[in-house]
C-alpha atoms as a PDB file:
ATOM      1  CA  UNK A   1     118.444-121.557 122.011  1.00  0.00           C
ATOM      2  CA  UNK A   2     119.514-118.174 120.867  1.00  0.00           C
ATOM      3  CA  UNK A   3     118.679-116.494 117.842  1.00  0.00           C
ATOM      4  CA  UNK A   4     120.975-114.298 116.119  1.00  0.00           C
ATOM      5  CA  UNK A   5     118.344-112.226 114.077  1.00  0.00           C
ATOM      6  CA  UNK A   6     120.110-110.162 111.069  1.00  0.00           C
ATOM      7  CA  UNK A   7     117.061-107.301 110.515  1.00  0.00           C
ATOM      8  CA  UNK A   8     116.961-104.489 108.300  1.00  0.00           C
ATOM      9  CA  UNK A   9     114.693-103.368 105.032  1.00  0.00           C
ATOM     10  CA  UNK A  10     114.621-105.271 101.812  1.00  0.00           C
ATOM     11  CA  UNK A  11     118.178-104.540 100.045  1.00  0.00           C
ATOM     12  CA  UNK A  12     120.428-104.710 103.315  1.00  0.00           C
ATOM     13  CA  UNK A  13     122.326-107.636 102.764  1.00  0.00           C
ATOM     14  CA  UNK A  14     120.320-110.174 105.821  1.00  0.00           C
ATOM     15  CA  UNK A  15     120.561-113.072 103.628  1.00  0.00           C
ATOM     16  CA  UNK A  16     124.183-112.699 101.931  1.00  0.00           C
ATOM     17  CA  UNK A  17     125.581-111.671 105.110  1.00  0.00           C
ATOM     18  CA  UNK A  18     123.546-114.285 107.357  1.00  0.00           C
ATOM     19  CA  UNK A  19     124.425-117.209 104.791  1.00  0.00           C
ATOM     20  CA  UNK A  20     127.838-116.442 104.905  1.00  0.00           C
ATOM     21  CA  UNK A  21     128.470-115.867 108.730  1.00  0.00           C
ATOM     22  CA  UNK A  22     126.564-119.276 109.506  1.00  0.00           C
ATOM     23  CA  UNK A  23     128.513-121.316 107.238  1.00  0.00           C
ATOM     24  CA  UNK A  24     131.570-119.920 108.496  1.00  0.00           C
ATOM     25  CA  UNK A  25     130.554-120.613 112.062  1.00  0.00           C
ATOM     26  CA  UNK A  26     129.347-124.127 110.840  1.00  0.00           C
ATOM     27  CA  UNK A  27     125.696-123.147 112.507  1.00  0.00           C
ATOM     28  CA  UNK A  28     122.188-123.196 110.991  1.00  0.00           C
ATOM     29  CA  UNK A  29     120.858-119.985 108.697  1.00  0.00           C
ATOM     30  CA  UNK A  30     117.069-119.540 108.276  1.00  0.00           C
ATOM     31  CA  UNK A  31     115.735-117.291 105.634  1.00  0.00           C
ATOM     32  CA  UNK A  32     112.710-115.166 106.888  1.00  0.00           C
ATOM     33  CA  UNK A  33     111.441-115.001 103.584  1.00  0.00           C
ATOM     34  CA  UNK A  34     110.922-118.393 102.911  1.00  0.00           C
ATOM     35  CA  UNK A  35     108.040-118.405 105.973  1.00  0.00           C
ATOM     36  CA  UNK A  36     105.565-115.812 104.528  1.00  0.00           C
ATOM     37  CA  UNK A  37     102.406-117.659 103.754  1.00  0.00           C
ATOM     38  CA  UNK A  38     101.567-116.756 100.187  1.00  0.00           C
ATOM     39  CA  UNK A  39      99.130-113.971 100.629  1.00  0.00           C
ATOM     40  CA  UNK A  40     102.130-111.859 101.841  1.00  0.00           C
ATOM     41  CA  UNK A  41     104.312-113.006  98.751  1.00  0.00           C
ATOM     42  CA  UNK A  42     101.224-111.506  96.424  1.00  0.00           C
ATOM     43  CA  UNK A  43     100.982-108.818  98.297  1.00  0.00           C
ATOM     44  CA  UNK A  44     104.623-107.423  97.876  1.00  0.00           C
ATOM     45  CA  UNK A  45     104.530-109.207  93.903  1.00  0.00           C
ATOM     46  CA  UNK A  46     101.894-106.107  93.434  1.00  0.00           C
ATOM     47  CA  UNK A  47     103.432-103.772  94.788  1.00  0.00           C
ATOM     48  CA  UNK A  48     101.168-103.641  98.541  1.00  0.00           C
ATOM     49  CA  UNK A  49     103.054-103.181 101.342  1.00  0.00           C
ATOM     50  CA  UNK A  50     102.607-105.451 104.258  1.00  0.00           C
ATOM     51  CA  UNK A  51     100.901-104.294 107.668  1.00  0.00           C
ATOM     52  CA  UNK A  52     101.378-105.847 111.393  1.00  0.00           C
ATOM     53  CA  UNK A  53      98.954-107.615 110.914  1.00  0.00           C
ATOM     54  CA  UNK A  54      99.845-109.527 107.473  1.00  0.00           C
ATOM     55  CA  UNK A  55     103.448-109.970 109.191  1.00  0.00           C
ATOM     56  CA  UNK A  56     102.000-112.042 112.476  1.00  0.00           C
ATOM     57  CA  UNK A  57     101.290-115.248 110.820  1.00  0.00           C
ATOM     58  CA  UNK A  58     105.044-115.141 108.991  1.00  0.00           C
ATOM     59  CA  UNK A  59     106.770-114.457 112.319  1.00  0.00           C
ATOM     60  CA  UNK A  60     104.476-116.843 113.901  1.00  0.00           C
ATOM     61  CA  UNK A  61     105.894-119.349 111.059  1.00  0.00           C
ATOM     62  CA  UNK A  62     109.685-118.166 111.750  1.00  0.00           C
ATOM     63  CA  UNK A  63     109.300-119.422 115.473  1.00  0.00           C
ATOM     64  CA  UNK A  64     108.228-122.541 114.725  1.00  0.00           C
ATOM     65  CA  UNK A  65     111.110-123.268 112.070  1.00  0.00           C
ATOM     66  CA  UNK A  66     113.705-121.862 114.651  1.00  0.00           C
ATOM     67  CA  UNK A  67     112.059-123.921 117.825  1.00  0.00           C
ATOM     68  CA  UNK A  68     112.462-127.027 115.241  1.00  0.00           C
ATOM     69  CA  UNK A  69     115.723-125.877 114.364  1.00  0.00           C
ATOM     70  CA  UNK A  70     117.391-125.526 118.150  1.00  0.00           C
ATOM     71  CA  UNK A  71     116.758-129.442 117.894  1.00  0.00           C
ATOM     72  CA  UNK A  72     119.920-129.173 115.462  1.00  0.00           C
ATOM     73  CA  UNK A  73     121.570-126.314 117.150  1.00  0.00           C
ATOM     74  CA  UNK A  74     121.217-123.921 119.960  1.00  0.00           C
ATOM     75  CA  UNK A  75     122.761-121.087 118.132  1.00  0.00           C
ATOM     76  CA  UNK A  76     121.235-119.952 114.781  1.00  0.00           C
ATOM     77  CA  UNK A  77     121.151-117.266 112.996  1.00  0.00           C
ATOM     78  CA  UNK A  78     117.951-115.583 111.043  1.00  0.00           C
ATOM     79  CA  UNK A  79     117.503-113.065 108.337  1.00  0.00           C
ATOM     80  CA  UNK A  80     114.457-111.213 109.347  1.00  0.00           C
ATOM     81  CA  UNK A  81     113.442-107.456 108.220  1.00  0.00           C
ATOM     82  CA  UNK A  82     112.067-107.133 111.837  1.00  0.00           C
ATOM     83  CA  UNK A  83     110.905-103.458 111.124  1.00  0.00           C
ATOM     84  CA  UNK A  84     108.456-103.122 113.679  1.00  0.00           C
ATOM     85  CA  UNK A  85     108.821-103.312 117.485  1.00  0.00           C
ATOM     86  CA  UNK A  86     105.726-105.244 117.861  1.00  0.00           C
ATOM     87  CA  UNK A  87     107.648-107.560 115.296  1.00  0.00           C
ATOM     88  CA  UNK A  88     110.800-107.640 117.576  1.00  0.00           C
ATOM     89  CA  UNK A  89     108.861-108.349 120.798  1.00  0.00           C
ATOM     90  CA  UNK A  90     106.522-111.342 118.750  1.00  0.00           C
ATOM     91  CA  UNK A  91     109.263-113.014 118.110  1.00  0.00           C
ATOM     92  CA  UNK A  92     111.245-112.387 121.857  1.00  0.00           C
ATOM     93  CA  UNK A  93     108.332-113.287 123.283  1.00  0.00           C
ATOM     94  CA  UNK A  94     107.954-116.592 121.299  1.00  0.00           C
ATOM     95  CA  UNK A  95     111.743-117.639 121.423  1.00  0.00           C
ATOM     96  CA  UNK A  96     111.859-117.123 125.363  1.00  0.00           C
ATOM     97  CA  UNK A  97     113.929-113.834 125.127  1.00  0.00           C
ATOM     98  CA  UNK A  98     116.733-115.840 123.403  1.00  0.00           C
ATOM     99  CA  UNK A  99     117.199-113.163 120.643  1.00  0.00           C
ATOM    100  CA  UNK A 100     119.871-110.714 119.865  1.00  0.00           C
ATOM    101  CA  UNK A 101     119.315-108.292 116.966  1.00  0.00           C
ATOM    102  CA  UNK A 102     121.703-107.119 114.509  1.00  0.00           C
ATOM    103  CA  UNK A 103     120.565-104.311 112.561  1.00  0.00           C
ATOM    104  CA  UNK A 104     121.802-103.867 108.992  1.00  0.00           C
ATOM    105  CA  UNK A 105     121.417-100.591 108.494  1.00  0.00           C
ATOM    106  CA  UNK A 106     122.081 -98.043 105.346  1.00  0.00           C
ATOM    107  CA  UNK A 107     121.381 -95.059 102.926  1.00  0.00           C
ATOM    108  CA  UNK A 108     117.691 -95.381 101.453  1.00  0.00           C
ATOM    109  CA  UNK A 109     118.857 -94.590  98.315  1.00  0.00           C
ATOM    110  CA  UNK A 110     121.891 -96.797  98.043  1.00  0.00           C
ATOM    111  CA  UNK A 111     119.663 -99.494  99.092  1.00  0.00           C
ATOM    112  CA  UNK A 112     117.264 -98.724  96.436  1.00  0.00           C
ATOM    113  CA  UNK A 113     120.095 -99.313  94.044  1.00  0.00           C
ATOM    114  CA  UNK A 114     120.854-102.284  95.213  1.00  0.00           C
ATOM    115  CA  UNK A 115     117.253-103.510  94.990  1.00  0.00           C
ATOM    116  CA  UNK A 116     117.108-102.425  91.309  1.00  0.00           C
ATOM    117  CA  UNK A 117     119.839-104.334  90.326  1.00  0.00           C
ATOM    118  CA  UNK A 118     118.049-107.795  91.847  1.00  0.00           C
ATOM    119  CA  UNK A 119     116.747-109.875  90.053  1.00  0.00           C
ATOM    120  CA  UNK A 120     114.227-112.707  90.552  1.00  0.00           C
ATOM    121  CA  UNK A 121     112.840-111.653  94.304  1.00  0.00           C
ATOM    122  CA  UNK A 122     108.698-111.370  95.024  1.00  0.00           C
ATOM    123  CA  UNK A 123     109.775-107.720  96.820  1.00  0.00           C
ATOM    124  CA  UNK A 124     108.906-104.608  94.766  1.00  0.00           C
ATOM    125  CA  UNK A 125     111.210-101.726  94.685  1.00  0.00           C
ATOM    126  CA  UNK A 126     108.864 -99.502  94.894  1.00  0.00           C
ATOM    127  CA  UNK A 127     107.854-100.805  98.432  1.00  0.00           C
ATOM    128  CA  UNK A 128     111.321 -99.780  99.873  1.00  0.00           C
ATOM    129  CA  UNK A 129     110.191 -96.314 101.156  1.00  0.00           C
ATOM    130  CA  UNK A 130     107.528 -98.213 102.890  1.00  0.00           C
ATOM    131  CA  UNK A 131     110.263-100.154 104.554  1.00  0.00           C
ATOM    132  CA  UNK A 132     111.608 -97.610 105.622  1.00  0.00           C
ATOM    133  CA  UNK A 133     108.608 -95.875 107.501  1.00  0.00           C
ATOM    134  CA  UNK A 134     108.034 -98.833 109.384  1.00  0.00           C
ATOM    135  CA  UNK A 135     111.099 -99.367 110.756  1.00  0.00           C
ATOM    136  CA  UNK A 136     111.290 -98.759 114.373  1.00  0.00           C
ATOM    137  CA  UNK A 137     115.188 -98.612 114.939  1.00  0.00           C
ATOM    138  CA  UNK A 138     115.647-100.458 117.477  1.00  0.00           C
ATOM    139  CA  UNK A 139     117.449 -99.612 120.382  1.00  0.00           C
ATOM    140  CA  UNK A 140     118.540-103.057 121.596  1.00  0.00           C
ATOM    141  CA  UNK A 141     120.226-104.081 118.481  1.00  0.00           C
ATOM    142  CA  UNK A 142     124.282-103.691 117.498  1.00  0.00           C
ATOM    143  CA  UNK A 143     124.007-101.518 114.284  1.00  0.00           C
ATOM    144  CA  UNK A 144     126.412-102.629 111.340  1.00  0.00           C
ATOM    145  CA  UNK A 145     126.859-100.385 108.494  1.00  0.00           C
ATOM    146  CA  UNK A 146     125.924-102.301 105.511  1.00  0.00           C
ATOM    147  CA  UNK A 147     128.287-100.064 102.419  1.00  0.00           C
ATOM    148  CA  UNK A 148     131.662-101.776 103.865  1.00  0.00           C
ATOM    149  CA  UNK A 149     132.957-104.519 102.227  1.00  0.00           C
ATOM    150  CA  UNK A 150     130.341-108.017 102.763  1.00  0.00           C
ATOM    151  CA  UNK A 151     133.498-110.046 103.908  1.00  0.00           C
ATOM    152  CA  UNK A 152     133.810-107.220 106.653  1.00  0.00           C
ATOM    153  CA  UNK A 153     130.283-107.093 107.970  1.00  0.00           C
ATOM    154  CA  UNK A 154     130.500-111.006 107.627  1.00  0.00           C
ATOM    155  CA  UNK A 155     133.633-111.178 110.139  1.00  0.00           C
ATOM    156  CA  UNK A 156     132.012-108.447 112.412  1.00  0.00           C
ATOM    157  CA  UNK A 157     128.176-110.761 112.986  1.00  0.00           C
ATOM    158  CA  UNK A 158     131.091-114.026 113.624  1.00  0.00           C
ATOM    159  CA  UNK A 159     133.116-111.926 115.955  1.00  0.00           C
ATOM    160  CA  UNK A 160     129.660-110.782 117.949  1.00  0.00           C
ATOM    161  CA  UNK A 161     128.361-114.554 117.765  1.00  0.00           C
ATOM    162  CA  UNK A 162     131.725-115.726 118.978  1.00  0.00           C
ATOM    163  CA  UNK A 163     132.096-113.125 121.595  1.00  0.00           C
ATOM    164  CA  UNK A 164     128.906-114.385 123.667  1.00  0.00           C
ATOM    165  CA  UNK A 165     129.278-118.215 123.103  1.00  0.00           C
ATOM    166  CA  UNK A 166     133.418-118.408 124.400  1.00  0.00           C
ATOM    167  CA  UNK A 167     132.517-118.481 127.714  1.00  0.00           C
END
């Protein structure tokens, strides 16, 4: 299995950019967001940012869906904020170091635009900063640019895919 793991803060484009590039490459897309267990959903729905420890459980949940998901395919792709490097290594550790990290990364207030303009999500705006003092950047990861074009960054996560699965 190897997981293609689209990470960045709330606002970065993981799931339009994830959905897109898997249904282009005709291979599974799982949502990180759909795994928190409620208590995290609350949490951000008030406006309380999540700690290490509220975000085990959920990436404990996210292995399990992709382990049940290599079943279908054994290339996926996953929108995960993965902020934290004890995040990054959780879920290396529990997807047998099968995971390659593309970090969506942009301008903290841009972003906060974006998030102010969406509509319907459990994430506060107001937790963004937060977001953004967790984040370990990662120095493992390819780093996209998120203010080009979606269609662009969509091609460039299918040309990186396709790159290490031609052989």
């Amino acid at each position: 299995m190897t997981v293609y793991i689209l990470m960045g803060v709330a606002g970065c484009g993981k799931s339009t950019v994830g959905g897109a590039a898997a249904k282009q490459l005709n291979i599974p897309f799982l949502e990180g967001d759909d795994f928190h267990p409620t208590a995290n959903v609350e949490k951000m729905r008030t406006g309380t940012a999540l700690t290490n420890a509220d975000r085990l459980p959920w990436v404990d949940a996210i292995i399990q869906a992709c382990k049940v998901t290599e079943e279908k395919s054994a290339i996926m792709i996953l929108a995960c904020s993965a902020l934290s490097k004890v995040v990054r290594d959780r879920l290396q550790s529990g997807l047998n170091n099968q995971c390659h990290f593309i970090h969506l990364h942009g301008d903290q207030e841009k972003i906060a635009q974006r998030l102010a303009a969406r509509k319907g999500h459990f994430f506060k705006p107001e937790l963004l900063s937060s977001q953004f003092k967790a984040l370990d950047n990662p120095q493992d990861a390819i780093t996209l640019d998120i203010f080009r074009p979606v269609d662009v960054i969509t091609q460039k996560v299918c040309d990186i895919i396709q790159s290490e699965h031609q052989a």
